[in-house]
Protein backbone atom coordinates (compact mmCIF):
# COMPACT_ATOMS: atom_id res chain seq x y z
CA UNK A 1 -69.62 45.59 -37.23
CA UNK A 2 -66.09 44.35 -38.89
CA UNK A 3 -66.27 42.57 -41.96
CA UNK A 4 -66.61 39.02 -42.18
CA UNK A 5 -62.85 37.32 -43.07
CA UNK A 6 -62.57 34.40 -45.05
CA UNK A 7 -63.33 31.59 -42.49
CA UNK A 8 -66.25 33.01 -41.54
CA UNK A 9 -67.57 33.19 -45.25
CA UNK A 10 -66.08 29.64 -46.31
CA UNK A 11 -67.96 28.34 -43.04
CA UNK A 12 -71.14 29.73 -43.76
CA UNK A 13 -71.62 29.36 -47.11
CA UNK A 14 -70.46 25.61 -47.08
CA UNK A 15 -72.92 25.36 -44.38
CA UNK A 16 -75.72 26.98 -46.31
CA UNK A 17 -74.72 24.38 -49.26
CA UNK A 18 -74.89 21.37 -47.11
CA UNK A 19 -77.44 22.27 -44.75
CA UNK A 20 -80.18 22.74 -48.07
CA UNK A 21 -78.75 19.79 -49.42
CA UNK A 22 -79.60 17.75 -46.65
CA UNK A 23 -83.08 19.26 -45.57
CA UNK A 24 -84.15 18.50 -49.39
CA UNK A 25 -82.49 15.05 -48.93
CA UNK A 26 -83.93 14.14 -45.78
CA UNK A 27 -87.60 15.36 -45.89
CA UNK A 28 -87.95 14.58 -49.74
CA UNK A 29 -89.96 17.08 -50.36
CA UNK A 30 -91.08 17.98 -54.26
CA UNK A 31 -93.41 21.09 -53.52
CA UNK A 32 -92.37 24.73 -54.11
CA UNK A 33 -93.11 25.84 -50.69
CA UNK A 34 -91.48 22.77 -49.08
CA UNK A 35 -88.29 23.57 -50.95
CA UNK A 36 -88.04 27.15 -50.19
CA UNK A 37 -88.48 26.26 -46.70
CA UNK A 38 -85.48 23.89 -46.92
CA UNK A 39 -83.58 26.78 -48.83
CA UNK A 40 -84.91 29.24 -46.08
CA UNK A 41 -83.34 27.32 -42.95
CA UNK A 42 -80.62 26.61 -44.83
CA UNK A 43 -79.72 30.42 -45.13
CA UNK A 44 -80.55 30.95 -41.77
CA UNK A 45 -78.28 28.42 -40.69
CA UNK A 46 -75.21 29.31 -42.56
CA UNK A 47 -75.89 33.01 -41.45
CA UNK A 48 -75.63 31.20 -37.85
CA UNK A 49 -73.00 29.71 -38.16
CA UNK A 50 -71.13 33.09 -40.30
CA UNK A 51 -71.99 35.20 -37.16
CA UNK A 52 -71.54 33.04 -34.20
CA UNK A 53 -67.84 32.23 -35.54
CA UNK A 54 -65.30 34.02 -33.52
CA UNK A 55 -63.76 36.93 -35.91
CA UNK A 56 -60.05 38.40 -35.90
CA UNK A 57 -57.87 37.83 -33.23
CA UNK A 58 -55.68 40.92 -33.73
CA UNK A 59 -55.87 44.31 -35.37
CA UNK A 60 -55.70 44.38 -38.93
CA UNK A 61 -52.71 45.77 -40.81
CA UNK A 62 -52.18 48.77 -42.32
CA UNK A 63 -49.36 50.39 -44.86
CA UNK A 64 -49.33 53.18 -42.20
CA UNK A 65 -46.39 52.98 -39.85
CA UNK A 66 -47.57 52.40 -36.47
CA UNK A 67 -45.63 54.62 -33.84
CA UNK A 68 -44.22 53.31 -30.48
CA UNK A 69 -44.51 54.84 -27.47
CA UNK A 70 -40.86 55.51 -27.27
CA UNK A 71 -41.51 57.22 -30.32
CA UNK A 72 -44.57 59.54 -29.59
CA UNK A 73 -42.53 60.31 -26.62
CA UNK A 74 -39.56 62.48 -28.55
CA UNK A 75 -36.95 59.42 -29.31
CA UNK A 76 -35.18 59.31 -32.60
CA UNK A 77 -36.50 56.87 -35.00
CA UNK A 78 -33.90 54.27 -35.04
CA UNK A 79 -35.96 51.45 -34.87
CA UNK A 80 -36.89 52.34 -38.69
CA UNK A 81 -35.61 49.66 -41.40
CA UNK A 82 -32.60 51.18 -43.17
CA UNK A 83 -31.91 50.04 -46.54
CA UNK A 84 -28.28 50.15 -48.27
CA UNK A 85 -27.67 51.99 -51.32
CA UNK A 86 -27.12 50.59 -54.41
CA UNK A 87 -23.07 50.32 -55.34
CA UNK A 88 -21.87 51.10 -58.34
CA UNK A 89 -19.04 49.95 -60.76
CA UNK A 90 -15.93 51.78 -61.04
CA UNK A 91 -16.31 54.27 -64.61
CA UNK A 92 -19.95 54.93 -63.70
CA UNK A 93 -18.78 58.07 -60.92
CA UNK A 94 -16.46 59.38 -63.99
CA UNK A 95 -17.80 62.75 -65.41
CA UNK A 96 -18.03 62.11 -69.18
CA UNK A 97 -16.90 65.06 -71.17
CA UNK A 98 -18.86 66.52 -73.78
């Protein structure tokens, strides 16, 4: 089982919040067991609502470099980013006796 991501945790918990809210609201309960229970199915429904959301679309990403199949196949690597070199001034290539 993956991870839940953020939407699924913002979803769920603000549904736990709101769901107890309203149950205690609505039934106006001021017992101990009648406000667990409206603590109870508010977890439950929050945990619902947490799995029942529809997770990642697409693969999550790595620092690994991910190989094409042009790649695995014995091509050179020329799809790899290529960064210049820095340049520098004009005395800085001098030797400096000493």
């Amino acid at each position: 089982m993956q991870r839940p991501n953020a939407a699924q945790l913002t979803y769920g918990s603000a549904t736990v919040v709101l769901a107890t809210v309203a149950l205690l609201l609505l039934s106006g309960t001021t017992t101990l067991p009648g406000i667990a229970a409206a603590c109870a199915a508010g977890l439950l429904l929050g945990v619902l609502v947490a799995v029942t959301m529809p997770g990642r679309a697409g693969p999550v990403k790595t620092s690994a470099p991910v190989r094409s199949a042009g790649e695995a196949a014995g091509t050179s690597g020329n799809e790899e980013i290529r960064v210049p070199a820095a340049r520098v001034g004009g005395s800085a290539g001098t030797r400096i006796r000493s």
